[in-house]
C-alpha atoms as a PDB file:
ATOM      1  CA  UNK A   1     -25.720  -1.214  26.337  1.00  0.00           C
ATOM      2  CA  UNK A   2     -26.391   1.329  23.488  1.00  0.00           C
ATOM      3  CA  UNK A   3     -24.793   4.097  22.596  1.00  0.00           C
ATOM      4  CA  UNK A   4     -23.726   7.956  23.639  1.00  0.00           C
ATOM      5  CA  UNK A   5     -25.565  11.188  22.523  1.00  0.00           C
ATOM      6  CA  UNK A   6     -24.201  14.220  23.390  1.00  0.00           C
ATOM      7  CA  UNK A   7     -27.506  16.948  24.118  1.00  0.00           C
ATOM      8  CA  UNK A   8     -26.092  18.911  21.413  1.00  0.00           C
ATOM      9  CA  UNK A   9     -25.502  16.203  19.122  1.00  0.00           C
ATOM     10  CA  UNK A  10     -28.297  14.768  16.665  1.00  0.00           C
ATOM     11  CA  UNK A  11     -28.305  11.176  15.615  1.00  0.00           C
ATOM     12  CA  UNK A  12     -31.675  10.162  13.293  1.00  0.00           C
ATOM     13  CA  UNK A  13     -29.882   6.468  12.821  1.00  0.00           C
ATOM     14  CA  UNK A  14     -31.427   3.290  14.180  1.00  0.00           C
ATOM     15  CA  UNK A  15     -28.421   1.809  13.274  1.00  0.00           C
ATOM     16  CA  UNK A  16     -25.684   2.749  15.743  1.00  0.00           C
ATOM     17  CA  UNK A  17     -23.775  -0.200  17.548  1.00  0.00           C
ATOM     18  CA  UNK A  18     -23.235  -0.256  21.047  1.00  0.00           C
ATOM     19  CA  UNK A  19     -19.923   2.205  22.631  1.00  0.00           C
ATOM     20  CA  UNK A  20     -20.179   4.352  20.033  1.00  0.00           C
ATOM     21  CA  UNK A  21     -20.166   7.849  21.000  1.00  0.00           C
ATOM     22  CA  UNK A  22     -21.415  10.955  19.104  1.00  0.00           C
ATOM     23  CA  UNK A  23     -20.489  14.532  20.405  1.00  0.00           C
ATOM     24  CA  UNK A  24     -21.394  17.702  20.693  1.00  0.00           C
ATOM     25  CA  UNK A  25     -22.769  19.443  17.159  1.00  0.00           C
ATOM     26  CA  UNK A  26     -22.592  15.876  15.156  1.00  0.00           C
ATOM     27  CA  UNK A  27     -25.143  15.481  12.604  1.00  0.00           C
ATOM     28  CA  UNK A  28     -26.094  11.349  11.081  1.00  0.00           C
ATOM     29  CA  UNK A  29     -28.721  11.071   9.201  1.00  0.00           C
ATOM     30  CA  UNK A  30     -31.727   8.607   8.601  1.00  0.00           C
ATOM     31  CA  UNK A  31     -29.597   6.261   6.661  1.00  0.00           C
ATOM     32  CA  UNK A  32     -26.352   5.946   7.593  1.00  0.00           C
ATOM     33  CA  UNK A  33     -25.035   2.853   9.577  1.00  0.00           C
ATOM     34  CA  UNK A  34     -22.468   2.785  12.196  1.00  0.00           C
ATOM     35  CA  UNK A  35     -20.245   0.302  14.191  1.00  0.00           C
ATOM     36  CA  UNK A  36     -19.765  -0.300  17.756  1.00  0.00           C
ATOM     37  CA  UNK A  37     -17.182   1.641  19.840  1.00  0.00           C
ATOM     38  CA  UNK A  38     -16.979   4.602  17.342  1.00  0.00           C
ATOM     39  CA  UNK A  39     -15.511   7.878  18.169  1.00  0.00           C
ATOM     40  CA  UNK A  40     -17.245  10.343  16.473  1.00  0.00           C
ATOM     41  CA  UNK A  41     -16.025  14.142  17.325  1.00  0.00           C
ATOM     42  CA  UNK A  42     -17.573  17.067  17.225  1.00  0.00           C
ATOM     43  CA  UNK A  43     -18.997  19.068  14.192  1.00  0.00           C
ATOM     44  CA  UNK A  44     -18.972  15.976  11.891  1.00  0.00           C
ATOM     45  CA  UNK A  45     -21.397  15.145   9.529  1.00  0.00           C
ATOM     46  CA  UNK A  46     -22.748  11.687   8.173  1.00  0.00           C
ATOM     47  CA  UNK A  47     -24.755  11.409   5.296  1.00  0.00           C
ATOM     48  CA  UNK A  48     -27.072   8.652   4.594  1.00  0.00           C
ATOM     49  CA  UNK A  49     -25.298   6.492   2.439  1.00  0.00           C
ATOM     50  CA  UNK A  50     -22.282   5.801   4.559  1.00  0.00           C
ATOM     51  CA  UNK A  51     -21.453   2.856   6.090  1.00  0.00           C
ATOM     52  CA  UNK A  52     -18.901   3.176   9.278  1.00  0.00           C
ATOM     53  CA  UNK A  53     -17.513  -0.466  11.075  1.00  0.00           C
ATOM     54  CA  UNK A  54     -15.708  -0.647  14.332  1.00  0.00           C
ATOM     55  CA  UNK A  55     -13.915   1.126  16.372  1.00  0.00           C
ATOM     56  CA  UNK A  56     -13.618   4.199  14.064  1.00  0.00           C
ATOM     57  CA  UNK A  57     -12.151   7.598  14.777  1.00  0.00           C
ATOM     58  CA  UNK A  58     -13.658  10.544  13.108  1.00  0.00           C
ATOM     59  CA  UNK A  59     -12.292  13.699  14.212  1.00  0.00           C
ATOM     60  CA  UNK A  60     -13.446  16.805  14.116  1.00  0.00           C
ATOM     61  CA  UNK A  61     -14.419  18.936  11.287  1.00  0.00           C
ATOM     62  CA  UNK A  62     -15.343  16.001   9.111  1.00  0.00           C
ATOM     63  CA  UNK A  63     -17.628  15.127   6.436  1.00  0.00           C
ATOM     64  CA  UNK A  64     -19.143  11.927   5.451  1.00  0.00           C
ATOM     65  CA  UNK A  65     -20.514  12.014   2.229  1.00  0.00           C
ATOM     66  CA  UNK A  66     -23.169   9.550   0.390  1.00  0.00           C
ATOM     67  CA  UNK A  67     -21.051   6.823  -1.377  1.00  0.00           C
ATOM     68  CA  UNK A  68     -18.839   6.349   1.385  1.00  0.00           C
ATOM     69  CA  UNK A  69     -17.547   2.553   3.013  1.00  0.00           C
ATOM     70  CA  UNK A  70     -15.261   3.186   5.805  1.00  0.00           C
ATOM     71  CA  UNK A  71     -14.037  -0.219   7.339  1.00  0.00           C
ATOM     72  CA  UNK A  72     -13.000  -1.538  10.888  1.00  0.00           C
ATOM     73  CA  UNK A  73     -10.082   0.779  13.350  1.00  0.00           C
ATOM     74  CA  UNK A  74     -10.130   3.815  10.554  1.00  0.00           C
ATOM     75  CA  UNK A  75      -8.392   6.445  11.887  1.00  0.00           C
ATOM     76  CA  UNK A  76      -9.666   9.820  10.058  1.00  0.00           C
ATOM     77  CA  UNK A  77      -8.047  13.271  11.416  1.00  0.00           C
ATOM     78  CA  UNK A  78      -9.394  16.524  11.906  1.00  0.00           C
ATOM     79  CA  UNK A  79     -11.008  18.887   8.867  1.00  0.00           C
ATOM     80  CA  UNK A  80     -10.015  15.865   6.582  1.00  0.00           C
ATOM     81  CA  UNK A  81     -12.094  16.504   3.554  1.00  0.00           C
ATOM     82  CA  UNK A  82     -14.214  13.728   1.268  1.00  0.00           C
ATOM     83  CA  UNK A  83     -15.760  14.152  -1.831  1.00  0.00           C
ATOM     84  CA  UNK A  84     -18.119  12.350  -3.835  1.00  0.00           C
ATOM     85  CA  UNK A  85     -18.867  13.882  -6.861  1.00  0.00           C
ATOM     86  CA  UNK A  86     -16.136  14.356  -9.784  1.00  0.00           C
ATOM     87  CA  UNK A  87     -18.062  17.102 -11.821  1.00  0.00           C
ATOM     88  CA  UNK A  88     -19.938  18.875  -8.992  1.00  0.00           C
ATOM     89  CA  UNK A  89     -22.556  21.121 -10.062  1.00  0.00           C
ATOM     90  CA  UNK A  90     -24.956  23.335  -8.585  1.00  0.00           C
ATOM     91  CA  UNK A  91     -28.608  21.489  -7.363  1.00  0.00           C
ATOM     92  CA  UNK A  92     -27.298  19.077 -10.184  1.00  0.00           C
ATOM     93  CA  UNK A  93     -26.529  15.562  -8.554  1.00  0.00           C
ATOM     94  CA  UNK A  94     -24.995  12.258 -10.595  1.00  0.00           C
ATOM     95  CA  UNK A  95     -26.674   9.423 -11.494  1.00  0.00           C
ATOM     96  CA  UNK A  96     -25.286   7.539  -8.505  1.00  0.00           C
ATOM     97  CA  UNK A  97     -22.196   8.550  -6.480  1.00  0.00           C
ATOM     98  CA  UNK A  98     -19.611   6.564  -7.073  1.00  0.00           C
ATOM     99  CA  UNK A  99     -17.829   4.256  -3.918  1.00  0.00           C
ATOM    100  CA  UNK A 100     -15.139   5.846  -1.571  1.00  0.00           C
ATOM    101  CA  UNK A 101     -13.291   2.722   0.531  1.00  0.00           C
ATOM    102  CA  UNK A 102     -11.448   2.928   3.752  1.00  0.00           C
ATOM    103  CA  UNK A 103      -9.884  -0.107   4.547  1.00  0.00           C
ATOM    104  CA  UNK A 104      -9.058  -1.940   7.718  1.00  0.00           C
ATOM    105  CA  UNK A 105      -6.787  -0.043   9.506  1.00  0.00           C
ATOM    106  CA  UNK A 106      -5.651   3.078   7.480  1.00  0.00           C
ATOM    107  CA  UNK A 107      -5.320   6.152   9.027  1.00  0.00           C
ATOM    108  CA  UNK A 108      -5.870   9.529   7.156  1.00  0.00           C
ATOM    109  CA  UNK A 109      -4.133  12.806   8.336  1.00  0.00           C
ATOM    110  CA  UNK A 110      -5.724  15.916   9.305  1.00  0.00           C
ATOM    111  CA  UNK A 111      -6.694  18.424   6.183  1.00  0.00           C
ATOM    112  CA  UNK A 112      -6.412  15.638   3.420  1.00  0.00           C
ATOM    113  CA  UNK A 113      -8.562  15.581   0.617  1.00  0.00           C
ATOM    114  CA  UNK A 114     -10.008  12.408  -0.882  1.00  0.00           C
ATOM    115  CA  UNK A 115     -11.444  12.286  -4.593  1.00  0.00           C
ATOM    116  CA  UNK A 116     -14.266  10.165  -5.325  1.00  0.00           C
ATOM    117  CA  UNK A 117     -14.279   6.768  -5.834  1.00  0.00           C
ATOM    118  CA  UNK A 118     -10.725   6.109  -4.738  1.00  0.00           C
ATOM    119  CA  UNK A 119      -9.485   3.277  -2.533  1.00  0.00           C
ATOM    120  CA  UNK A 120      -7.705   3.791   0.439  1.00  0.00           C
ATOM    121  CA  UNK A 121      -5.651   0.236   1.014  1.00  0.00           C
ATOM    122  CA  UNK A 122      -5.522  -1.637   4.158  1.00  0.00           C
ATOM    123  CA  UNK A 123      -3.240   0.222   7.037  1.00  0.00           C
ATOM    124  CA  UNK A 124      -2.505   2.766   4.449  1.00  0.00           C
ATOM    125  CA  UNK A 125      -1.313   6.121   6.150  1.00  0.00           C
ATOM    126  CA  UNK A 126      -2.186   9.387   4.472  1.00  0.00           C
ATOM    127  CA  UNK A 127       0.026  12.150   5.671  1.00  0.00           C
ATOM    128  CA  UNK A 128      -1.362  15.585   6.651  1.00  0.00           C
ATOM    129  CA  UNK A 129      -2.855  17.391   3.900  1.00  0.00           C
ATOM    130  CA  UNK A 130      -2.598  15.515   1.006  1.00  0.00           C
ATOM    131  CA  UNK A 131      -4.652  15.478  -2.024  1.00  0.00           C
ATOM    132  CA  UNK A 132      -5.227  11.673  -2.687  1.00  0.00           C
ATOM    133  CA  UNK A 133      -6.756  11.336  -6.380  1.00  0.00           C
ATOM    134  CA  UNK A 134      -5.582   7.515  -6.826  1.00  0.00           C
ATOM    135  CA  UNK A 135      -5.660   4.287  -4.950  1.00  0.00           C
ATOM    136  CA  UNK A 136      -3.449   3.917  -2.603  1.00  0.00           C
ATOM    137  CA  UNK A 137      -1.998   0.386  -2.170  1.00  0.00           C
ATOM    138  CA  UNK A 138      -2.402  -1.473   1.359  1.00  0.00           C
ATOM    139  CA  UNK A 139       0.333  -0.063   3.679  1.00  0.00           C
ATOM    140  CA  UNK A 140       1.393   2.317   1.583  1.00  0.00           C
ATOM    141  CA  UNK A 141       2.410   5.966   2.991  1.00  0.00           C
ATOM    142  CA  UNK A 142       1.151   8.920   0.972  1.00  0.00           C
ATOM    143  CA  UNK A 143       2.138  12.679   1.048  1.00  0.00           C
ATOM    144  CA  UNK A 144       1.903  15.509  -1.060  1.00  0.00           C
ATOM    145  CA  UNK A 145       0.089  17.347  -3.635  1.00  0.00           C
ATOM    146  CA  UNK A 146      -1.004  15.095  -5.548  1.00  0.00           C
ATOM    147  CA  UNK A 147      -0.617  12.352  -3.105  1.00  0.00           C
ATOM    148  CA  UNK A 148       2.648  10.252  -4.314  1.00  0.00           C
ATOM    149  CA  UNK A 149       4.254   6.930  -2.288  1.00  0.00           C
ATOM    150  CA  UNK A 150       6.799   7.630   0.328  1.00  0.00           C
ATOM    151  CA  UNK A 151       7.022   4.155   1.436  1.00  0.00           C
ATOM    152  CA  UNK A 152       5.495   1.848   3.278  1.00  0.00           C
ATOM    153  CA  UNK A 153       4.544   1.441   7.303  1.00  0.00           C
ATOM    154  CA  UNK A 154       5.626  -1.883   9.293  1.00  0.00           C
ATOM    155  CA  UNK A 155       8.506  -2.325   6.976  1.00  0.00           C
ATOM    156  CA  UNK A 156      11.722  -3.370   7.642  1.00  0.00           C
ATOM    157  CA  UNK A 157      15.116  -2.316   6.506  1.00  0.00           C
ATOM    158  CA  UNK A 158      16.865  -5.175   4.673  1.00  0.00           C
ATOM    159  CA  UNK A 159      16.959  -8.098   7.099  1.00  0.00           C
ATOM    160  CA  UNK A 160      15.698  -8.951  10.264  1.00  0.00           C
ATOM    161  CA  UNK A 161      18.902  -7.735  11.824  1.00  0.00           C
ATOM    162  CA  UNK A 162      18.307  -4.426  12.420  1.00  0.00           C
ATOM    163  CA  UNK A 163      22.451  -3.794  11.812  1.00  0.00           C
ATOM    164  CA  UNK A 164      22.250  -5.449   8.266  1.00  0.00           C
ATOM    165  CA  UNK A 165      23.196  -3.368   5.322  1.00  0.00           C
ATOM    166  CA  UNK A 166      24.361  -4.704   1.530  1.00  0.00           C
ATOM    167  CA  UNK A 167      27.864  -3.604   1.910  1.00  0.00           C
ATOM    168  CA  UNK A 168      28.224  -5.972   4.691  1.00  0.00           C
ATOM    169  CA  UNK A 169      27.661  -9.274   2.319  1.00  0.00           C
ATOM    170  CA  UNK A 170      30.396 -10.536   0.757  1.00  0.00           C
ATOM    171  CA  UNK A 171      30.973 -12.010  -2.721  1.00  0.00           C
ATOM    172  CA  UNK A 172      28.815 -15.348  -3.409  1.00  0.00           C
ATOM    173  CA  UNK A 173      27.236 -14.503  -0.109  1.00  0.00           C
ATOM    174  CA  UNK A 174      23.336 -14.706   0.348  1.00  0.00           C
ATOM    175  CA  UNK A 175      21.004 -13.345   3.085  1.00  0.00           C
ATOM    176  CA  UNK A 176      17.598 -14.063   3.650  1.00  0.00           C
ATOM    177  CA  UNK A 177      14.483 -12.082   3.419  1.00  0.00           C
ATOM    178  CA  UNK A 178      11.060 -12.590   4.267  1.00  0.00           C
ATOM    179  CA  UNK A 179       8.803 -15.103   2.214  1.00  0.00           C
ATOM    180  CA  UNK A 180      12.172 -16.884   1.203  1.00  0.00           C
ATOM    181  CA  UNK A 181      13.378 -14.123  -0.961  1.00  0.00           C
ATOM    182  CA  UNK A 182      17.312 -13.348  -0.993  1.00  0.00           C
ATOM    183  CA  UNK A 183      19.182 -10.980  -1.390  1.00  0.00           C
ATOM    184  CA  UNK A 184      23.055 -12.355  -3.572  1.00  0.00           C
ATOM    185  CA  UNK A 185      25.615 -10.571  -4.057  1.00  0.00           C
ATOM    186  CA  UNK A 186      27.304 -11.563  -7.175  1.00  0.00           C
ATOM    187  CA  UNK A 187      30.830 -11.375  -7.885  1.00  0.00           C
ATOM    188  CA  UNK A 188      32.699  -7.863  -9.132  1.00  0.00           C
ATOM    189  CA  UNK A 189      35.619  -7.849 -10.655  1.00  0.00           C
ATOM    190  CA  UNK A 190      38.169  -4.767 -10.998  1.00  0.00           C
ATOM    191  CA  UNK A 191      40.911  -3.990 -12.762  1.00  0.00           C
ATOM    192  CA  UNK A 192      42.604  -0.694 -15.127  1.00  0.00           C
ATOM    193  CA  UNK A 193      39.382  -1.149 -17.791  1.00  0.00           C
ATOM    194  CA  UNK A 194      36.620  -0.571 -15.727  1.00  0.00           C
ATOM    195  CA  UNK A 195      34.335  -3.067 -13.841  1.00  0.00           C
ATOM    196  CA  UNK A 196      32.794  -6.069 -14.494  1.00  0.00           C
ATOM    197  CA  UNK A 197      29.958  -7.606 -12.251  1.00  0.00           C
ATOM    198  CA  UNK A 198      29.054 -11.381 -13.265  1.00  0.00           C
ATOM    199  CA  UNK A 199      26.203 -13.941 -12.801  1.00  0.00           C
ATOM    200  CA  UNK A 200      26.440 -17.945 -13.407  1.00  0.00           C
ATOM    201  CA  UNK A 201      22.918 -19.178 -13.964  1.00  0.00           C
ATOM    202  CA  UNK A 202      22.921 -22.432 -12.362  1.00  0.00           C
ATOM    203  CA  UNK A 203      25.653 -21.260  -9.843  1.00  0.00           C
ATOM    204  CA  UNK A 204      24.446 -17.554  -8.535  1.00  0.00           C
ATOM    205  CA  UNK A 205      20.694 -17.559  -9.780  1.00  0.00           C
ATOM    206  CA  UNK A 206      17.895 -20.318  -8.354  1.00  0.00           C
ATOM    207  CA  UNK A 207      17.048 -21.196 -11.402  1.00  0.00           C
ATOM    208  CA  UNK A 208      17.474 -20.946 -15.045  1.00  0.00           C
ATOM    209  CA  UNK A 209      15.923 -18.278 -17.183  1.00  0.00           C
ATOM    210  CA  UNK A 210      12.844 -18.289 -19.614  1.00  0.00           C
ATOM    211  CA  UNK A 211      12.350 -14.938 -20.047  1.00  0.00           C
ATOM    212  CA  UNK A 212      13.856 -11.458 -19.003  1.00  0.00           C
ATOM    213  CA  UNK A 213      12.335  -7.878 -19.287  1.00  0.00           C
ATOM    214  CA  UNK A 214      13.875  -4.753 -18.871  1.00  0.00           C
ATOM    215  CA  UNK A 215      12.458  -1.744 -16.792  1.00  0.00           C
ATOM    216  CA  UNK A 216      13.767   1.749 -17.765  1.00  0.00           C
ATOM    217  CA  UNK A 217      12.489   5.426 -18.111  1.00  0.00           C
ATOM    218  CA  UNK A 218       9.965   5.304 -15.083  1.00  0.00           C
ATOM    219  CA  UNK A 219       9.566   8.538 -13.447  1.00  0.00           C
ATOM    220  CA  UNK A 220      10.631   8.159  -9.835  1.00  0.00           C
ATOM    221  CA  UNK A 221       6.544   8.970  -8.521  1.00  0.00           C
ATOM    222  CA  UNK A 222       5.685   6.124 -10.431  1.00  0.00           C
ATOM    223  CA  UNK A 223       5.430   2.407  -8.999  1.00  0.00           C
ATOM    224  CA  UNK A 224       5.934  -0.798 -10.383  1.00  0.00           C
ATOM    225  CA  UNK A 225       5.245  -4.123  -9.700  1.00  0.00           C
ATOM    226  CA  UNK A 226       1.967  -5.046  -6.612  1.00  0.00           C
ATOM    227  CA  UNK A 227       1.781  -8.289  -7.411  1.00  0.00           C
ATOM    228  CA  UNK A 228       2.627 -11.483  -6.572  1.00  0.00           C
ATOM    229  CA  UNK A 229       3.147 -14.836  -8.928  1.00  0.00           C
ATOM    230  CA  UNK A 230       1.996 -18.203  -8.481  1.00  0.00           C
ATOM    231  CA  UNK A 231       4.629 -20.201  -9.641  1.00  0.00           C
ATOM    232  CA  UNK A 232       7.294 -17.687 -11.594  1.00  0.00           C
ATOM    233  CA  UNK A 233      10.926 -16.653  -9.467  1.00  0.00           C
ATOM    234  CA  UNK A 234      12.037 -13.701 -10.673  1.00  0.00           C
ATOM    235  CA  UNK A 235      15.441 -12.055  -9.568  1.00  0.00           C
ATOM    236  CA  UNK A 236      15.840  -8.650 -10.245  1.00  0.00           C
ATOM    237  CA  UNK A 237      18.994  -6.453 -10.548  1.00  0.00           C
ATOM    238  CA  UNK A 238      19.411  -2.740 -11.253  1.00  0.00           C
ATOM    239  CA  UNK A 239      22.415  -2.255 -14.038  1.00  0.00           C
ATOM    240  CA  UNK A 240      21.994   1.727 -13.162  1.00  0.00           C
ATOM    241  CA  UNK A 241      20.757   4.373 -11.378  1.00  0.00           C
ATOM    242  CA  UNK A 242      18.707   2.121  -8.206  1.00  0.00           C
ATOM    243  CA  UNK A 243      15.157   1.522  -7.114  1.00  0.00           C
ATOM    244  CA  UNK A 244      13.653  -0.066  -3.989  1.00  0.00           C
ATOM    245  CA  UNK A 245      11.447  -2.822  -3.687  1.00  0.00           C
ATOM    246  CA  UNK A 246       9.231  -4.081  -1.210  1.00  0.00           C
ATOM    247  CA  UNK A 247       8.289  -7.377  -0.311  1.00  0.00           C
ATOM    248  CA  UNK A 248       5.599  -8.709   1.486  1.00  0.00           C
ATOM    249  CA  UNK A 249       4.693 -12.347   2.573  1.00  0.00           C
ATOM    250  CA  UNK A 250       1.556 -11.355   4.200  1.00  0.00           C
ATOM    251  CA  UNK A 251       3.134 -11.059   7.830  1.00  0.00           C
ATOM    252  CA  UNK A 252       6.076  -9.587   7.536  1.00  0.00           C
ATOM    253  CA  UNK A 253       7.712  -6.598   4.904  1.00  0.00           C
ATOM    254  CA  UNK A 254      11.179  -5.781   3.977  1.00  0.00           C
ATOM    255  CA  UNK A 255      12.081  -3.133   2.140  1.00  0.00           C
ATOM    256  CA  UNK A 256      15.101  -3.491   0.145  1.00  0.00           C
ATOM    257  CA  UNK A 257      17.890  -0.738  -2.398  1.00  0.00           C
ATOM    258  CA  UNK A 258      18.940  -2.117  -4.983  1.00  0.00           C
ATOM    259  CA  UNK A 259      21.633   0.426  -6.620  1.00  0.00           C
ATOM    260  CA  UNK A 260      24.175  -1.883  -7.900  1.00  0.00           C
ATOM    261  CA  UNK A 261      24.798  -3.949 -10.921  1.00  0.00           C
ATOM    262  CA  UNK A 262      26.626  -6.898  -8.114  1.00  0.00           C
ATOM    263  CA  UNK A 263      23.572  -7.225  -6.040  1.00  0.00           C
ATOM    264  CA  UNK A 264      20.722  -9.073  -7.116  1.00  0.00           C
ATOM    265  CA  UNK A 265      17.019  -9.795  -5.377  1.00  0.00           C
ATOM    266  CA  UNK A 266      15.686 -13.313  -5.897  1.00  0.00           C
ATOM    267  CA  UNK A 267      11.790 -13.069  -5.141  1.00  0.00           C
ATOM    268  CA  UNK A 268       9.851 -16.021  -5.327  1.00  0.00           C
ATOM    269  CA  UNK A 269       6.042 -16.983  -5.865  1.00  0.00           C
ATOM    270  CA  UNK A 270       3.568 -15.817  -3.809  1.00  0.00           C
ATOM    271  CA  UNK A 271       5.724 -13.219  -2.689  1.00  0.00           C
ATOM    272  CA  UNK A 272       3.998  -9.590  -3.255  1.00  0.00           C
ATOM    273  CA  UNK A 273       6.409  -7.168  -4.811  1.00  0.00           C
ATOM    274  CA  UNK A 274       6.808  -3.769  -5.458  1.00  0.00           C
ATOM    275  CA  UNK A 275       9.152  -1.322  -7.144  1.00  0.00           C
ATOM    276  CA  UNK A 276       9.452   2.128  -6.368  1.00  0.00           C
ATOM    277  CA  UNK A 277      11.460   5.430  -6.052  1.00  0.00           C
ATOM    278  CA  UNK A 278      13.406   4.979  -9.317  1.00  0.00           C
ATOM    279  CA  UNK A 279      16.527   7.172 -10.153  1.00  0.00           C
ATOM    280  CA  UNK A 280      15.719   9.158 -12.885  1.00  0.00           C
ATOM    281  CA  UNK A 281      18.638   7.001 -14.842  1.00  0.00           C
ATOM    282  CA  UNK A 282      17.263   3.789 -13.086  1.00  0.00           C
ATOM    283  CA  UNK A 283      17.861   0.354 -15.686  1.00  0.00           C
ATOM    284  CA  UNK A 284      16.315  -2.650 -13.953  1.00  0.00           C
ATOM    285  CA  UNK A 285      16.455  -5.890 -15.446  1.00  0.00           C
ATOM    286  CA  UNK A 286      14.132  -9.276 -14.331  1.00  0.00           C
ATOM    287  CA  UNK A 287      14.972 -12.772 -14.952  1.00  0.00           C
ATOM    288  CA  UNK A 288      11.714 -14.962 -14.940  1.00  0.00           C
ATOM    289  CA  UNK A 289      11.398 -18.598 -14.480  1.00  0.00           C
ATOM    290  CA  UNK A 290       8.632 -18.655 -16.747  1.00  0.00           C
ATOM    291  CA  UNK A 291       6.971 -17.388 -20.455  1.00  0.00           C
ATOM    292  CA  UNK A 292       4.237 -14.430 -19.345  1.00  0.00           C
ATOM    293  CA  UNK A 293       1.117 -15.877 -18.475  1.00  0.00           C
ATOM    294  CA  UNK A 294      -1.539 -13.843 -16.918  1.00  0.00           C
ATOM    295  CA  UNK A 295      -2.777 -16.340 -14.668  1.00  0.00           C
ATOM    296  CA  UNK A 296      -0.120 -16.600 -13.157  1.00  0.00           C
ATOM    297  CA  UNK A 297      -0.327 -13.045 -11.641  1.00  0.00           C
ATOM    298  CA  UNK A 298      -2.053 -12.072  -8.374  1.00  0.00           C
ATOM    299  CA  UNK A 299      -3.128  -8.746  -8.712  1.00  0.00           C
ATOM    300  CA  UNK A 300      -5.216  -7.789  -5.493  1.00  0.00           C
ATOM    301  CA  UNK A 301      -3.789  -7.713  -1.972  1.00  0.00           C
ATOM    302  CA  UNK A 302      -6.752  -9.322  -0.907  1.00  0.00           C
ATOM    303  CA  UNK A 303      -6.243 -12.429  -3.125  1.00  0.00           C
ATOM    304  CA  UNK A 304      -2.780 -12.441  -2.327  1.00  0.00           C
ATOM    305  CA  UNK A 305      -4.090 -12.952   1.444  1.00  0.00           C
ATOM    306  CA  UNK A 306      -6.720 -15.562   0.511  1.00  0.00           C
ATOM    307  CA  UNK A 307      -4.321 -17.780  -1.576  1.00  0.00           C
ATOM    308  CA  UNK A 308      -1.684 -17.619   1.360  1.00  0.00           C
ATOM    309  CA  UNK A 309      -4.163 -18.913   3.735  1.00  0.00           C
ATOM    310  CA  UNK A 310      -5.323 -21.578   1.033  1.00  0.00           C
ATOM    311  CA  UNK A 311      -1.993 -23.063   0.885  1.00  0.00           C
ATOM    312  CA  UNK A 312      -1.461 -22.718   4.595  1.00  0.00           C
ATOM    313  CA  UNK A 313       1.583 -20.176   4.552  1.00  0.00           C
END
């Protein structure tokens, strides 16, 4: 089958899988590998050590520098700019250039920048020029200058009921999330001397306590949390100010507000978790079934994946 030239394009790659096509003013060199059904645009440029997978979309205007790994259905957008070096000299080149990753499925807008040696998480967005000089998480959606968390794509809102929100539960009620997290809302009471919002441990919470932490003073660009446990609940409630969290059960995510000190978030293991978009007076405390053990935390998406298909969820 092989692949498309354009007469104006140049390709000096042996390695270019079948579908792929390569337009008009194009440049790969010698030693740069690339997948089947590729759309590579015009005026791009591939470097030698790049690796591209499968059906990737380069638009124009782009650059593919040595040190690059872009992975399978990458979107990348016009002019969007990578670099590989983090001291760049003149006719002075590093040691080795360090390893840019696209994975699966992310999609990066037109006119962002890249630094070197960053990750770009699986089905990550990256919005129109930002300036991306950190990691970004898988599914995450990044914008700005320098590239901070917006939130995440194929999230819900709350529930599967599209019409759920938290003012709808009622006290003692519970409503369930993905990955068997819940969402309780715990009793309130009112009266002349101000509010009081209560939890029975045995009664409201799915289990008893071991430990508690308390999250305060993160600036709201900041996130907490992308991880999962293997055996520790936690439940989580915000006494002030709110934060969201998203959880994940490796199909499905739910993004949830938690802004009052009556509504509490029960996640349990091998749930991934993360906190974000903190009030500036945010207070967020954590019950924990368990005493801290590192082990216990799952740390990489990737992992979290593997260990959910181990155990057959």
């Amino acid at each position: 089958m092989g692949y498309f030239l354009h007469p104006q394009g140049i390709c000096e790659s042996e390695r270019v899988g079948d579908g792929t096509r390569i337009w008009a003013f194009a440049h790969v060199l010698p030693g740069a590998q690339i997948g089947r059904d590729c759309n590579i645009c015009d005026h791009t440029f591939i470097e030698n050590d790049v690796i591209v997978g499968d059906r990737v979309t380069i638009k124009s205007g782009v650059q593919l520098w040595d040190g690059l790994r872009v992975e399978d259905e990458v979107f990348i957008g016009p002019n969007a700019t990578f670099t590989n070096d983090p001291h760049p000299r003149s006719q002075v080149q590093p040691p080795a250039y360090p390893i840019t990753l696209v994975r699966a499925g992310a999609s990066i807008g037109a006119n962002a920048t890249i630094l070197p040696g960053v990750t770009i998480g699986l089905r990550a967005m990256v919005g129109a020029g930002a300036v991306v000089t950190h990691s970004v998480p898988p599914f995450a959606i990044v914008v700005g200058n320098p590239a901070r968390i917006l939130g995440y794509v194929e999230t819900g809102r709350g529930a599967a009921d599209p019409s759920f929100t938290t003012e709808t539960l009622e006290p003692g009620q519970r409503r369930a999330l993905v990955g068997g997290a819940c969402l309780h809302q715990l009793r309130r009471v009112y009266d002349l001397r101000g509010s009081l919002a209560v939890g029975e441990f045995e009664q409201d919470l799915p289990f008893v306590p071991r430990r508690y932490f308390v999250v305060f003073d993160v600036p709201s660009t900041e996130v907490r949390g992308e991880h999962a446990h293997r055996e520790c609940h936690q439940f989580l409630v915000c006494l002030r100010g709110s934060c969201a969290v998203m959880i994940d059960d490796g199909r499905h995510r739910e993004e949830i507000v938690l802004d009052r000190p009556d509504l509490g978030l029960h996640v349990p293991p091998m749930v991934w978790s993360v906190q974000y978009k903190y009030s500036a007076d945010a207070l967020l405390l954590v019950f924990a079934s368990h005493p801290y053990h590192a082990d216990d935390y799952i740390r990489d998406y990737e992992g979290f994946l593997e260990s959910r298909r181990r155990a057959g969820a």
